[in-house]
PDB file of N, CA and C in Angstrom:
ATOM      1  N   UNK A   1      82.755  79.756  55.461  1.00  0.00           N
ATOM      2  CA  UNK A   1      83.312  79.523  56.784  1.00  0.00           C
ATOM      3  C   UNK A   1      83.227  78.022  57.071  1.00  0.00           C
ATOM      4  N   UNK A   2      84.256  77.329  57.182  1.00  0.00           N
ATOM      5  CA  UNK A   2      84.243  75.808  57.708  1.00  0.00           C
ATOM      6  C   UNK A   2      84.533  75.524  58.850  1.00  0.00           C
ATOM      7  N   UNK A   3      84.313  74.634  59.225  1.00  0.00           N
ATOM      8  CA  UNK A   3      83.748  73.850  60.914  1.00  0.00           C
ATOM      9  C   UNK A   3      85.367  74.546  61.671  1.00  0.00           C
ATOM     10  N   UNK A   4      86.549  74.682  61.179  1.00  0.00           N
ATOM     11  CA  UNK A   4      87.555  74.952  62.001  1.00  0.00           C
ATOM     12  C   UNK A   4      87.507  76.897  62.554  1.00  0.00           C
ATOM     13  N   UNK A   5      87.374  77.318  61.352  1.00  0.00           N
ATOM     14  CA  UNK A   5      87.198  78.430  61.927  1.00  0.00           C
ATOM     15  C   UNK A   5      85.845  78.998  62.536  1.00  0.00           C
ATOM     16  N   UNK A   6      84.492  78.555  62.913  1.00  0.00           N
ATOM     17  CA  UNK A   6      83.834  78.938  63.374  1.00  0.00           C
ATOM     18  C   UNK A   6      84.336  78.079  64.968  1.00  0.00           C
ATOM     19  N   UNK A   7      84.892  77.165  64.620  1.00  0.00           N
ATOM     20  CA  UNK A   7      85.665  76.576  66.166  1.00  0.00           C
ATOM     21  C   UNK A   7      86.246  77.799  66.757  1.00  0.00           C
ATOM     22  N   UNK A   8      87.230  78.419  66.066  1.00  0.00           N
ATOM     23  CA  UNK A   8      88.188  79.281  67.007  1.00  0.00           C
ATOM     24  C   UNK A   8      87.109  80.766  66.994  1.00  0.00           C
ATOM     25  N   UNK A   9      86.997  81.030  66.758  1.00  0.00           N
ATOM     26  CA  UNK A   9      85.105  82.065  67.069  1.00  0.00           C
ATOM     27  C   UNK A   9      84.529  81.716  68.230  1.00  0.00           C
ATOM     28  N   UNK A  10      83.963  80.641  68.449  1.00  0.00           N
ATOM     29  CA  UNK A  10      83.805  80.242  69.438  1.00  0.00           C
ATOM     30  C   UNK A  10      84.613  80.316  70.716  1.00  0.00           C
ATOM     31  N   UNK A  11      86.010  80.097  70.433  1.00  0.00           N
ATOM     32  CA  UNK A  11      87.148  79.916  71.599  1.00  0.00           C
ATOM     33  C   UNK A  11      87.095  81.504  71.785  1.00  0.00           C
ATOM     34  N   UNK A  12      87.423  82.719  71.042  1.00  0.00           N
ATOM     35  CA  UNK A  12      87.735  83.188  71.461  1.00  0.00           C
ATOM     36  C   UNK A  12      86.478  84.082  72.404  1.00  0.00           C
ATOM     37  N   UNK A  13      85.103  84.155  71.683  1.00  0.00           N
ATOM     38  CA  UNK A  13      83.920  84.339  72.525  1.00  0.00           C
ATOM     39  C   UNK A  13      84.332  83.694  73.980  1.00  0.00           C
ATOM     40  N   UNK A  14      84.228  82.602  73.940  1.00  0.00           N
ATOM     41  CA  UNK A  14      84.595  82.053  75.407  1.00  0.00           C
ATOM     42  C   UNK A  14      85.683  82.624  76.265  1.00  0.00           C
ATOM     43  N   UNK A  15      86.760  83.154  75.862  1.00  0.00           N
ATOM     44  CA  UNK A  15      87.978  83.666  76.246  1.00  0.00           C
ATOM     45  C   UNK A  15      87.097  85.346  76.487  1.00  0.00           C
ATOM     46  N   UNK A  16      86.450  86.126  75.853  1.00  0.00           N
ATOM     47  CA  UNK A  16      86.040  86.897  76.565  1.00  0.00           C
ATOM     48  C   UNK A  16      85.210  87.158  77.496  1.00  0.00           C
ATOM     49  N   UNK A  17      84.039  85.971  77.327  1.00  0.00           N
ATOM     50  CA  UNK A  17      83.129  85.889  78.394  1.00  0.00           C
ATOM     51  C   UNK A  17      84.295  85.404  80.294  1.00  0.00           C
ATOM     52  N   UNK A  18      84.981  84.181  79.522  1.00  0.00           N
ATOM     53  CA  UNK A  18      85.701  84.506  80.981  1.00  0.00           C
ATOM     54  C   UNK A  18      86.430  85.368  81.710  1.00  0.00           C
ATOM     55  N   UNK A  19      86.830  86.519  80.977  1.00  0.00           N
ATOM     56  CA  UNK A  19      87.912  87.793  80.984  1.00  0.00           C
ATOM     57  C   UNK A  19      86.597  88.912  81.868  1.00  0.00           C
ATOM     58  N   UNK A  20      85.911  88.541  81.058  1.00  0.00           N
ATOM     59  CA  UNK A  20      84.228  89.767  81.527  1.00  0.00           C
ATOM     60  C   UNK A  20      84.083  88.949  82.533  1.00  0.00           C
ATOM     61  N   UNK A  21      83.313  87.235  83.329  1.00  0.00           N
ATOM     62  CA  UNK A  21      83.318  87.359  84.349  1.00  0.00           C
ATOM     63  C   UNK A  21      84.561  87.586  85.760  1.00  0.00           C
ATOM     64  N   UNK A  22      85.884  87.367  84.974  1.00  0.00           N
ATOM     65  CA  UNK A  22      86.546  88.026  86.365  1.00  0.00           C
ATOM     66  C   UNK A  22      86.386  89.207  87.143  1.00  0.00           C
ATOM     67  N   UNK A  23      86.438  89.846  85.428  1.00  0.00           N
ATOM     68  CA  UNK A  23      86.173  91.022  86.070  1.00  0.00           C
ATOM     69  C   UNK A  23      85.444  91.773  86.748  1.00  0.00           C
ATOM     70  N   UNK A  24      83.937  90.894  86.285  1.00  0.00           N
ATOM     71  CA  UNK A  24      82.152  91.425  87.297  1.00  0.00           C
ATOM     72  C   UNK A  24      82.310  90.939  88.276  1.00  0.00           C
ATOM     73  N   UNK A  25      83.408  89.547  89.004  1.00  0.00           N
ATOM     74  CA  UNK A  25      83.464  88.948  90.007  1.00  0.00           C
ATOM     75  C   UNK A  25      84.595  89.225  90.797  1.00  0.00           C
ATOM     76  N   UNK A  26      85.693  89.328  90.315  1.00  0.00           N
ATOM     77  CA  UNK A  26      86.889  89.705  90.979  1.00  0.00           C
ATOM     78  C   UNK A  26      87.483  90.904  91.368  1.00  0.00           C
ATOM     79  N   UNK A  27      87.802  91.588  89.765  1.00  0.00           N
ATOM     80  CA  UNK A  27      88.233  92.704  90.274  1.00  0.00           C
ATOM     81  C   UNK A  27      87.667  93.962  90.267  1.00  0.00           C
ATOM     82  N   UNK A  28      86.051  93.899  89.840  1.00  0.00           N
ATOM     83  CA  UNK A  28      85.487  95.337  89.974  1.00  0.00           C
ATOM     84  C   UNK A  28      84.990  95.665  91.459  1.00  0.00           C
ATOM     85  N   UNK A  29      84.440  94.385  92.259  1.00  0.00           N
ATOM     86  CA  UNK A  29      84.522  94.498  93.933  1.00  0.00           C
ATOM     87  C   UNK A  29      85.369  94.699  94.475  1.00  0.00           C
ATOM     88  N   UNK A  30      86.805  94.174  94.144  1.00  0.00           N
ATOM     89  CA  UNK A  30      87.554  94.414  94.714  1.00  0.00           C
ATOM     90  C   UNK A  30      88.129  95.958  94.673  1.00  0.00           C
ATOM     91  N   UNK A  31      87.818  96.359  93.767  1.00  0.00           N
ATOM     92  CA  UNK A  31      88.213  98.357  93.662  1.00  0.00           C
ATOM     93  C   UNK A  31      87.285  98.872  94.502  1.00  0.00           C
ATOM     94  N   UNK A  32      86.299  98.293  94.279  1.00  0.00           N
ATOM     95  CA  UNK A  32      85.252  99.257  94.809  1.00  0.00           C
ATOM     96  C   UNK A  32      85.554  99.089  96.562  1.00  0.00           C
ATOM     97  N   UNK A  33      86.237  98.002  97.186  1.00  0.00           N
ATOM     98  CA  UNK A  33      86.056  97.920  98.204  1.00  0.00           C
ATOM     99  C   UNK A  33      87.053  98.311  98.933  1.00  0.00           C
ATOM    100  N   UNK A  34      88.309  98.755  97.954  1.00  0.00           N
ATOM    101  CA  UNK A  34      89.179  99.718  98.430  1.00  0.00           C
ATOM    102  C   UNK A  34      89.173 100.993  98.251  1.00  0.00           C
ATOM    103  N   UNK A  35      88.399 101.513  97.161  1.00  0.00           N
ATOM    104  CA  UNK A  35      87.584 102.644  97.269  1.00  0.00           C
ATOM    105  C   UNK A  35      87.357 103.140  98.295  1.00  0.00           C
ATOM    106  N   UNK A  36      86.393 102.565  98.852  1.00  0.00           N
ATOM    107  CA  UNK A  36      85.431 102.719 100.453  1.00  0.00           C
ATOM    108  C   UNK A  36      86.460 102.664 101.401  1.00  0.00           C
ATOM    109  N   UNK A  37      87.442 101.758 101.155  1.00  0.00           N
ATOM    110  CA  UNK A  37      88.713 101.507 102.856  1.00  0.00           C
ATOM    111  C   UNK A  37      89.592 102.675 102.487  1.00  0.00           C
ATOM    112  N   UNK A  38      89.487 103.740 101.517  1.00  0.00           N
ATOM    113  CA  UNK A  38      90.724 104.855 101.418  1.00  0.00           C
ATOM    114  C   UNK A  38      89.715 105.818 101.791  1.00  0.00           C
ATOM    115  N   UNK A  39      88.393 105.937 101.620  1.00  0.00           N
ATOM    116  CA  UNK A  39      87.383 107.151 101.860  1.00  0.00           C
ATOM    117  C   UNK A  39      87.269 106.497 103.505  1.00  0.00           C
ATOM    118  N   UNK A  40      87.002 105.727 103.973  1.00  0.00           N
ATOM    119  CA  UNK A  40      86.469 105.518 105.246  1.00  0.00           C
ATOM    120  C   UNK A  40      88.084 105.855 105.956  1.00  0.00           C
ATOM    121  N   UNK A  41      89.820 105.766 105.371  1.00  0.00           N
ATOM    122  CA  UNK A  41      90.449 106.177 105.965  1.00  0.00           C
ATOM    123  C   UNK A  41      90.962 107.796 106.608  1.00  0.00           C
ATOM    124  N   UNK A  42      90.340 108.208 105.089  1.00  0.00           N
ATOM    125  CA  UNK A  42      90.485 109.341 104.988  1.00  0.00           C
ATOM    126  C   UNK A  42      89.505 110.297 106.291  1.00  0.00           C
ATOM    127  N   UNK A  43      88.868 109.720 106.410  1.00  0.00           N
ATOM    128  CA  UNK A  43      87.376 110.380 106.901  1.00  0.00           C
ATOM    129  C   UNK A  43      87.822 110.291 108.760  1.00  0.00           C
ATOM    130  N   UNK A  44      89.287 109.696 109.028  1.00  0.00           N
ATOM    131  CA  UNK A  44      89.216 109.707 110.186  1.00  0.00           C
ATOM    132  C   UNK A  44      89.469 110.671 111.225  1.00  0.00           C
ATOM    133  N   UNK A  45      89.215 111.233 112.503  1.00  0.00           N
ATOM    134  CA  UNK A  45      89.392 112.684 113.183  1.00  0.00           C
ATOM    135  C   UNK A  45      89.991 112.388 114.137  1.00  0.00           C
ATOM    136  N   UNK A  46      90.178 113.163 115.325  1.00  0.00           N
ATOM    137  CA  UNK A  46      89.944 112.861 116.466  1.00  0.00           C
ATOM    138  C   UNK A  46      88.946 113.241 117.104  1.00  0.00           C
ATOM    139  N   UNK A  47      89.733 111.773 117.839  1.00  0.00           N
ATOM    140  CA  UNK A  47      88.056 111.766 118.829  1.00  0.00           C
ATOM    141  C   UNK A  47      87.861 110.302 118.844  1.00  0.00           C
ATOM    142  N   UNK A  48      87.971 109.839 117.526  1.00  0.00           N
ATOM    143  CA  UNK A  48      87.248 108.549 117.055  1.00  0.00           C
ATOM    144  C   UNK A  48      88.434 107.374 117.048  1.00  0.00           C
ATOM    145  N   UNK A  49      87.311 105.823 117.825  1.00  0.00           N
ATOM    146  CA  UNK A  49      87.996 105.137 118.197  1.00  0.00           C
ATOM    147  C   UNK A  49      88.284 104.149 116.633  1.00  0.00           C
ATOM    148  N   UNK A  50      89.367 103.427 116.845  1.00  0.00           N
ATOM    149  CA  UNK A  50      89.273 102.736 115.432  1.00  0.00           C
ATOM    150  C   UNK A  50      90.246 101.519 116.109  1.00  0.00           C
ATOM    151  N   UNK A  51      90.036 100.487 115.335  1.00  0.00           N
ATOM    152  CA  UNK A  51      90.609  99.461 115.218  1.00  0.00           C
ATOM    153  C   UNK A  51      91.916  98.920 114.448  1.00  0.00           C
ATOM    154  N   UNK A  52      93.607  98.697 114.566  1.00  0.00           N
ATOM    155  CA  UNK A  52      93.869  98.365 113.603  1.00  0.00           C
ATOM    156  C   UNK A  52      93.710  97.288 112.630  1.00  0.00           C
ATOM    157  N   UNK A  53      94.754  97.404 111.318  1.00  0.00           N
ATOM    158  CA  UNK A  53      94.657  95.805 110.851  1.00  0.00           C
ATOM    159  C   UNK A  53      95.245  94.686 111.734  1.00  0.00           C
ATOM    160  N   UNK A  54      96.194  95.230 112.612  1.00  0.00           N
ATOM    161  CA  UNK A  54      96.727  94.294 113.819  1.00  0.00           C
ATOM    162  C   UNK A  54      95.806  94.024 114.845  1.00  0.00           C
ATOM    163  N   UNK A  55      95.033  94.494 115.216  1.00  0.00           N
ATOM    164  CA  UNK A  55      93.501  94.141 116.201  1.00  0.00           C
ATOM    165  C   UNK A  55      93.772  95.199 117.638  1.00  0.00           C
ATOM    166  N   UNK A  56      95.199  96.434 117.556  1.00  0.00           N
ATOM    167  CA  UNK A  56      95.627  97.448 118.286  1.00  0.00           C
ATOM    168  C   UNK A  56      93.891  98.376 118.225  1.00  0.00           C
ATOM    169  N   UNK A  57      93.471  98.890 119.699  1.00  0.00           N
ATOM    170  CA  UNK A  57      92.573  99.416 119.801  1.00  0.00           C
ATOM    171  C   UNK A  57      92.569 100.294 120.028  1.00  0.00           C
ATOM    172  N   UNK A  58      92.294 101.697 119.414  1.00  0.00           N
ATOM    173  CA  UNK A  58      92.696 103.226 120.341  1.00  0.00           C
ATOM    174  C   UNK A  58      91.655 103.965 120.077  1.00  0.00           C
ATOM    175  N   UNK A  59      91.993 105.657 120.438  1.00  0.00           N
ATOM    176  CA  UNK A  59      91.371 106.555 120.253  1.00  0.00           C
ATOM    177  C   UNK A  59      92.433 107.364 119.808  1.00  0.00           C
ATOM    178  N   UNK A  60      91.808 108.512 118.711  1.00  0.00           N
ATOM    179  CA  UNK A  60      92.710 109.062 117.609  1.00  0.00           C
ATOM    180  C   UNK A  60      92.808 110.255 118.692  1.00  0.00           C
ATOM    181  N   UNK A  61      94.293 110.727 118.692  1.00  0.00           N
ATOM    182  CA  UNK A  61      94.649 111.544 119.562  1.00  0.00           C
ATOM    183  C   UNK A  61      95.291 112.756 118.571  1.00  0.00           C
ATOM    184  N   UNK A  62      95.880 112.761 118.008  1.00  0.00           N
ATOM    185  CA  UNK A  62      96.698 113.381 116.885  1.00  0.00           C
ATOM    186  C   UNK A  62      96.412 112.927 115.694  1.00  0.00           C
ATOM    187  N   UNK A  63      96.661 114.142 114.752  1.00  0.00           N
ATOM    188  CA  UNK A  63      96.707 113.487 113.391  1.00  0.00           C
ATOM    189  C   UNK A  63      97.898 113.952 112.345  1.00  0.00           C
ATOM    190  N   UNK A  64      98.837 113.336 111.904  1.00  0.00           N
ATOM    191  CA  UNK A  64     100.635 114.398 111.181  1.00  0.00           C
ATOM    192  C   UNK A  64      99.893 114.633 109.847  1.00  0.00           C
ATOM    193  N   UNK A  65     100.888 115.664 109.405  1.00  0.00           N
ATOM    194  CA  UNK A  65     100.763 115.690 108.088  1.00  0.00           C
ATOM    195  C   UNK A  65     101.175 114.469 106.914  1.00  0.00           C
ATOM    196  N   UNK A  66     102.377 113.777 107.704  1.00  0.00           N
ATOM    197  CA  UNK A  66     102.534 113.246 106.865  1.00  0.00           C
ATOM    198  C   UNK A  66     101.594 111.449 107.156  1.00  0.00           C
ATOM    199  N   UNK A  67     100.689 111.555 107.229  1.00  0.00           N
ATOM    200  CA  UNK A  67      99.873 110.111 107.218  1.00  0.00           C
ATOM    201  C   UNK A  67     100.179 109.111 107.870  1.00  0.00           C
ATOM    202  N   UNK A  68     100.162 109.940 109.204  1.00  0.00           N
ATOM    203  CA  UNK A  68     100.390 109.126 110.212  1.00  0.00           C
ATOM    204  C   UNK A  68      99.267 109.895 111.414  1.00  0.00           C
ATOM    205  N   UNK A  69      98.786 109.106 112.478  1.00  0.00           N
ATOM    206  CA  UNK A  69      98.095 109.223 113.773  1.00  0.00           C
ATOM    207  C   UNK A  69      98.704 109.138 114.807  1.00  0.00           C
ATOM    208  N   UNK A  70      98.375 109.576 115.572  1.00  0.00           N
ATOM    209  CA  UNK A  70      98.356 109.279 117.471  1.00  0.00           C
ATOM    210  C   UNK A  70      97.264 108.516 117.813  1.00  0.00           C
ATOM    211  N   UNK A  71      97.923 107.473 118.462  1.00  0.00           N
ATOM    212  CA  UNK A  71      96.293 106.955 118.810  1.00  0.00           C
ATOM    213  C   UNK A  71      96.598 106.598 120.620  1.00  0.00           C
ATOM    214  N   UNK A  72      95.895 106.903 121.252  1.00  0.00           N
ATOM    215  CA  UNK A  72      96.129 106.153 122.624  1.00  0.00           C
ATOM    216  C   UNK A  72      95.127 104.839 122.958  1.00  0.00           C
ATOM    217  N   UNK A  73      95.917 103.636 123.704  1.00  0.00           N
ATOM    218  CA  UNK A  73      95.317 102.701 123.810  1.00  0.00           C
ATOM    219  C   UNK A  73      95.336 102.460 125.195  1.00  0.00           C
ATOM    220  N   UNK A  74      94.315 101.114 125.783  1.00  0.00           N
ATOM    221  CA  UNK A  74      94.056 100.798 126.853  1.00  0.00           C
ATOM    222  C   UNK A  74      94.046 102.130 128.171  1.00  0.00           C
ATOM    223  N   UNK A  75      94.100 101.476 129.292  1.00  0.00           N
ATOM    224  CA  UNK A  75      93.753 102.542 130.793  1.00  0.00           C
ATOM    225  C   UNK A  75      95.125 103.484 131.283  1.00  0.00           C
ATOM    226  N   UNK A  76      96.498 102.873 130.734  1.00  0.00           N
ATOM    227  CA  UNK A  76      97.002 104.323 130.741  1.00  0.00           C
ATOM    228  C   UNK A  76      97.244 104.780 130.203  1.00  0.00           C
ATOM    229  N   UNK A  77      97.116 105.401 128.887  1.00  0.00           N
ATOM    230  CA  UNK A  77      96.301 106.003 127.641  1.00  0.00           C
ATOM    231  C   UNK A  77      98.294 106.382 127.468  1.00  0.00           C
ATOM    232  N   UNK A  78      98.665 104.844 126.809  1.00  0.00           N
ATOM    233  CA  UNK A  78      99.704 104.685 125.761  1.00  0.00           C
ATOM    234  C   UNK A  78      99.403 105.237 124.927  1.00  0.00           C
ATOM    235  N   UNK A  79     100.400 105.842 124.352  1.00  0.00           N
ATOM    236  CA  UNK A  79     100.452 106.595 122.706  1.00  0.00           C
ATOM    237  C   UNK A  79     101.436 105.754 121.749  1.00  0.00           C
ATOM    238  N   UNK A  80     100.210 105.653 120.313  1.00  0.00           N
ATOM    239  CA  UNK A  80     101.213 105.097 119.747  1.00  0.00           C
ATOM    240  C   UNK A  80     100.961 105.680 118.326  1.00  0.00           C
ATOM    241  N   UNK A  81     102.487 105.787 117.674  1.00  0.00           N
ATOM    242  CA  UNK A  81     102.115 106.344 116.076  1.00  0.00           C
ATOM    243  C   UNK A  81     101.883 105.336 115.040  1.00  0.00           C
ATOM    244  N   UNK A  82     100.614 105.116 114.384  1.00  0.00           N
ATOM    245  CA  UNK A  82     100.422 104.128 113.039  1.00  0.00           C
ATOM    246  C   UNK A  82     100.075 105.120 111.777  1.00  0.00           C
ATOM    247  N   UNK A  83     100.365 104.373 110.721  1.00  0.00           N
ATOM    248  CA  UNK A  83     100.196 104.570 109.542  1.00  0.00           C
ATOM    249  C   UNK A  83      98.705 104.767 109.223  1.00  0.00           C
ATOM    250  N   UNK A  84      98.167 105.985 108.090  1.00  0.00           N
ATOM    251  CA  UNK A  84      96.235 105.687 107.939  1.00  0.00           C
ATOM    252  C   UNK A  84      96.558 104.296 107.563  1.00  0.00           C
ATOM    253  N   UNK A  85      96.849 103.645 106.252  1.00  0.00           N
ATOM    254  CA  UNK A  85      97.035 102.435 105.989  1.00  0.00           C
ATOM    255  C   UNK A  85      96.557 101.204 106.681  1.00  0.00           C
ATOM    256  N   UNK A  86      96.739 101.427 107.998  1.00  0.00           N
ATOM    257  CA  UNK A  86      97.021 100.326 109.011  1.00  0.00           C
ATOM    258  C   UNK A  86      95.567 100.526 109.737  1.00  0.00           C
ATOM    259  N   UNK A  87      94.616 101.719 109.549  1.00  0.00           N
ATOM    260  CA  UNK A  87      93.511 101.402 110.010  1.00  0.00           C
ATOM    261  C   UNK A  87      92.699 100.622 109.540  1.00  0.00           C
ATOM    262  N   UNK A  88      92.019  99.384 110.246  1.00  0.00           N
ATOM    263  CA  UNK A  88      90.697  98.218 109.987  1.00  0.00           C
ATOM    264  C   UNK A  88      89.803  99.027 109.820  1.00  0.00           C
ATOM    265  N   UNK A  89      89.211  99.574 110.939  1.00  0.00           N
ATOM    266  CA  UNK A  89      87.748 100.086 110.957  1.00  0.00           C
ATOM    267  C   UNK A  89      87.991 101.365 111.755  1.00  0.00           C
ATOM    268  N   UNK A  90      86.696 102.320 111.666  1.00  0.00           N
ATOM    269  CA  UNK A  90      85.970 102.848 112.871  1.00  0.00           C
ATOM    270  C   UNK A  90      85.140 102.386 113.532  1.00  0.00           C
ATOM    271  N   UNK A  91      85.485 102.149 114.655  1.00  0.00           N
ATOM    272  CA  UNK A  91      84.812 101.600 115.749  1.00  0.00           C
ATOM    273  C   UNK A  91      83.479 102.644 116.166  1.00  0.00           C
ATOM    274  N   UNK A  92      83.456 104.088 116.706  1.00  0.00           N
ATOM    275  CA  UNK A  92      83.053 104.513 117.293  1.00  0.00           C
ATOM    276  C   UNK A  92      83.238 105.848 116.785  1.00  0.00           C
ATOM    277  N   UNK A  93      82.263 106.586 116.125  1.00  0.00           N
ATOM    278  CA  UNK A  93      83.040 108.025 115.365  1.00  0.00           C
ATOM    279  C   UNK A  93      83.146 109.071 116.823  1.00  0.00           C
ATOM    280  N   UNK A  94      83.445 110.277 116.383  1.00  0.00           N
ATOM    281  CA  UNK A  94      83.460 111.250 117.931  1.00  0.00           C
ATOM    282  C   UNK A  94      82.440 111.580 117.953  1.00  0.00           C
ATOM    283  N   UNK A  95      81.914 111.924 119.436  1.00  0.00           N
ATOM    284  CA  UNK A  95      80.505 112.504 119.425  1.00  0.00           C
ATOM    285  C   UNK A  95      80.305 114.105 119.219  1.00  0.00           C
ATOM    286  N   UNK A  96      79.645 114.302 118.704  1.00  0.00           N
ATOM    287  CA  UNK A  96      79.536 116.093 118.480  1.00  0.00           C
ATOM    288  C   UNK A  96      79.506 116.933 119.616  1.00  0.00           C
ATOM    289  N   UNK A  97      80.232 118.004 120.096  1.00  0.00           N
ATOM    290  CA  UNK A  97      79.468 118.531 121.142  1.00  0.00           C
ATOM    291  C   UNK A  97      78.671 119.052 120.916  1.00  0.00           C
ATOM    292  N   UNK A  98      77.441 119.425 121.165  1.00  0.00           N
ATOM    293  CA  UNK A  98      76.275 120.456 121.325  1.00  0.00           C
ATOM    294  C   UNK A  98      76.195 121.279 122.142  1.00  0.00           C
TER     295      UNK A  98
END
């Protein structure tokens, strides 16, 4: 083995170590963290207030079959239809009755 080809050995080691850290850094958090934003969408009811990705604030009033909500917002309890997609967060889950 002479000095050129233990060169490209080297290159390509390097070419996988950088391929392996994207991936421990970039894109395996990034699945995982849409993972969690399709389970935390999924998981939504009524009752519960949520936030959109637009910063729209409601309470889940309805829910369609086809993947869409009712949500009513502000004091005269506007209705409006969004996409699950379009939910940010849960704000506030529903409270149980007892």
């Amino acid at each position: 083995m002479n000095a050129s080809e233990s060169s490209n050995w080297i290159i390509v080691i390097l070419y996988i170590a950088i391929f392996a850290g994207f991936y421990f850094f970039l894109i395996r958090p990034q699945s995982k963290k849409k993972k969690n934003e399709d389970k935390m969408r999924k998981s939504v009811q009524v009752g519960d207030e949520i936030t959109t990705i637009g910063g729209i604030v409601g309470r889940v009033v309805g829910i369609k079959e086809d993947d869409s909500l009712i949500i009513e917002t502000g004091s005269d309890r506007a209705k409006m239809r969004i996409r699950r997609w379009a939910i940010g967060s849960i704000d506030n889950a529903r409270e149980e009755a007892e």
